[in-house]
C-alpha atoms as a PDB file:
ATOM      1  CA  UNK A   1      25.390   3.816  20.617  1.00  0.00           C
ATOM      2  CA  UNK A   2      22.246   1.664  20.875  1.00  0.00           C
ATOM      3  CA  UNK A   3      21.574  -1.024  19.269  1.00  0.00           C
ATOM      4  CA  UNK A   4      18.043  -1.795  17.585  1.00  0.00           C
ATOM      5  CA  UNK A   5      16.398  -5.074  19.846  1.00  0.00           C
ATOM      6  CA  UNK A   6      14.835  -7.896  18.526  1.00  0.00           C
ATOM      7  CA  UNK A   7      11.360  -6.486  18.931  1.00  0.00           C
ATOM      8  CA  UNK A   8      12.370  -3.409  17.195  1.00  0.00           C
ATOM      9  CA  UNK A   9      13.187  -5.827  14.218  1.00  0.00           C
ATOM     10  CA  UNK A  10      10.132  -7.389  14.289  1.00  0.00           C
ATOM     11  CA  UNK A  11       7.834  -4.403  14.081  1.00  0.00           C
ATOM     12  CA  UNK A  12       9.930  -2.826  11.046  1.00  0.00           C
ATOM     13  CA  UNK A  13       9.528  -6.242   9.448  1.00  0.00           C
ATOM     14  CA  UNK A  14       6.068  -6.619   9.813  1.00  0.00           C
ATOM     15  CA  UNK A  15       5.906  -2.624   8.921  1.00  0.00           C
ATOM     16  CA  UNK A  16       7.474  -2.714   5.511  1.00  0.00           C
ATOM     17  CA  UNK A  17       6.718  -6.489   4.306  1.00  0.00           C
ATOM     18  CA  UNK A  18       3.343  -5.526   4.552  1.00  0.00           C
ATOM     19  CA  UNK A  19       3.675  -3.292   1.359  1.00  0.00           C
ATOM     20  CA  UNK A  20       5.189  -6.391  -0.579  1.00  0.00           C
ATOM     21  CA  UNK A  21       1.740  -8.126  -0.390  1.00  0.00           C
ATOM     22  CA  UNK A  22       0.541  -5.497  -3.080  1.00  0.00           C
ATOM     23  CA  UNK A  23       3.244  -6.968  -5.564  1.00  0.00           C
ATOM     24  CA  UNK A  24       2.699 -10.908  -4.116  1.00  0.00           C
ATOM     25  CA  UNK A  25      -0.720 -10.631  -5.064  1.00  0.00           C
ATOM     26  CA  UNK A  26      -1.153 -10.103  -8.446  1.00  0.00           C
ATOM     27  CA  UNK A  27       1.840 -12.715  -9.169  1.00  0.00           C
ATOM     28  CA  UNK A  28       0.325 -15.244  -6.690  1.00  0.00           C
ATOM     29  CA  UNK A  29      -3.418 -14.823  -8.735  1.00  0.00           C
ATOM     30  CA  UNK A  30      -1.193 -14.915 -12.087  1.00  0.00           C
ATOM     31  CA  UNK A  31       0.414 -18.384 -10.320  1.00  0.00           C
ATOM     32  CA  UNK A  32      -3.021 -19.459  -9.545  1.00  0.00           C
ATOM     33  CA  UNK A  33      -4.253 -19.354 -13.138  1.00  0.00           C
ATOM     34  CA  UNK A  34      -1.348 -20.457 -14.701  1.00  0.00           C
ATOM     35  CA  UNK A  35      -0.388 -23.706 -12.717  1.00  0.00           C
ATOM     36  CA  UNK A  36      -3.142 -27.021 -12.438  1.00  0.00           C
ATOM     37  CA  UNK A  37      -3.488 -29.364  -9.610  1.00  0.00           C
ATOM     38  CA  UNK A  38      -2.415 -29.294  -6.246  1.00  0.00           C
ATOM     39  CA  UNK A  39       0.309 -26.635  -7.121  1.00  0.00           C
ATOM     40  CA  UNK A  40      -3.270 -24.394  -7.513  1.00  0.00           C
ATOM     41  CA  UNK A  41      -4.160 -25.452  -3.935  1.00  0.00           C
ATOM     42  CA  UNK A  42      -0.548 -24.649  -2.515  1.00  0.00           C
ATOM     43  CA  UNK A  43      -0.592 -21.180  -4.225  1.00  0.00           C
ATOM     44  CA  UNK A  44      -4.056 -20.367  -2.976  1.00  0.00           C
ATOM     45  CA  UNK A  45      -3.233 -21.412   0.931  1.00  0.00           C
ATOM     46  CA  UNK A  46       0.006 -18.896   0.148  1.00  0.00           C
ATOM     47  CA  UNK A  47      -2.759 -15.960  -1.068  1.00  0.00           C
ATOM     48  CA  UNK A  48      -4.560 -16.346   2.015  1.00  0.00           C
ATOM     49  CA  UNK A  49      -2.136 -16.488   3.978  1.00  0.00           C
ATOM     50  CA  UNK A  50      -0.502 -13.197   2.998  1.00  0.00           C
ATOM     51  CA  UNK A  51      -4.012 -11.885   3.088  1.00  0.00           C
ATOM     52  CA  UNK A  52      -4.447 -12.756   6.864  1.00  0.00           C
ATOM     53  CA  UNK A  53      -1.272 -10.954   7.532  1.00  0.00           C
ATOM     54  CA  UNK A  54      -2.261  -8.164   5.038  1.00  0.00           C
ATOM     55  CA  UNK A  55      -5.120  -7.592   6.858  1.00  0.00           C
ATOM     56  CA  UNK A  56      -3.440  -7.452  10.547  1.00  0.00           C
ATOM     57  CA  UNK A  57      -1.050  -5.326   9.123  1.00  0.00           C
ATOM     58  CA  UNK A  58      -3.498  -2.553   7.571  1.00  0.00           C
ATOM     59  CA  UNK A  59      -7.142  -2.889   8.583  1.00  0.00           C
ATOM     60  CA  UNK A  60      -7.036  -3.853  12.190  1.00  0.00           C
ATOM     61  CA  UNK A  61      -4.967  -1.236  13.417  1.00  0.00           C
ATOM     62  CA  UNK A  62      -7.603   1.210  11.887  1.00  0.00           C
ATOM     63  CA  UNK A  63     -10.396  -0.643  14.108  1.00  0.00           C
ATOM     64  CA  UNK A  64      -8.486  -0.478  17.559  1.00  0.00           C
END
C-alpha cells in the first residue's frame, strides 16, 4: 500500500478549503459590520486574504 505524500496533502487541502471561502465570506462581511475599531481592520486583512487565495484557487487556473 502507498501512502499519500506531503504534496499530495497539500493539493487536496488547497482543493477543498477553497470551497470554505464561500461560507467565510459572508460571516467575515457579517464580522466586518458588526465589530468597530481595529477588530474591523483585522477582519478585513482576513477577507482579503482568503480572497487572494480564493482567487489562486479558482480563477487563475482558468487563465493558464
Amino acid at each position: 500500500m502507498t501512502g499519500i505524500g506531503p504534496m499530495e496533502w497539500i493539493k487536496l487541502a488547497t482543493y477543498y478549503a477553497g470551497y470554505s471561502y464561500f461560507i467565510a465570506v459572508p460571516l467575515t462581511l457579517w464580522l466586518i459590520v458588526r465589530r468597530g475599531g481595529a477588530v474591523r481592520y483585522l477582519w478585513a486583512a482576513f477577507l482579503t486574504a482568503i480572497s487572494l487565495l480564493a482567487y489562486a484557487r479558482f480563477v487563475e487556473p482558468r487563465i493558464l
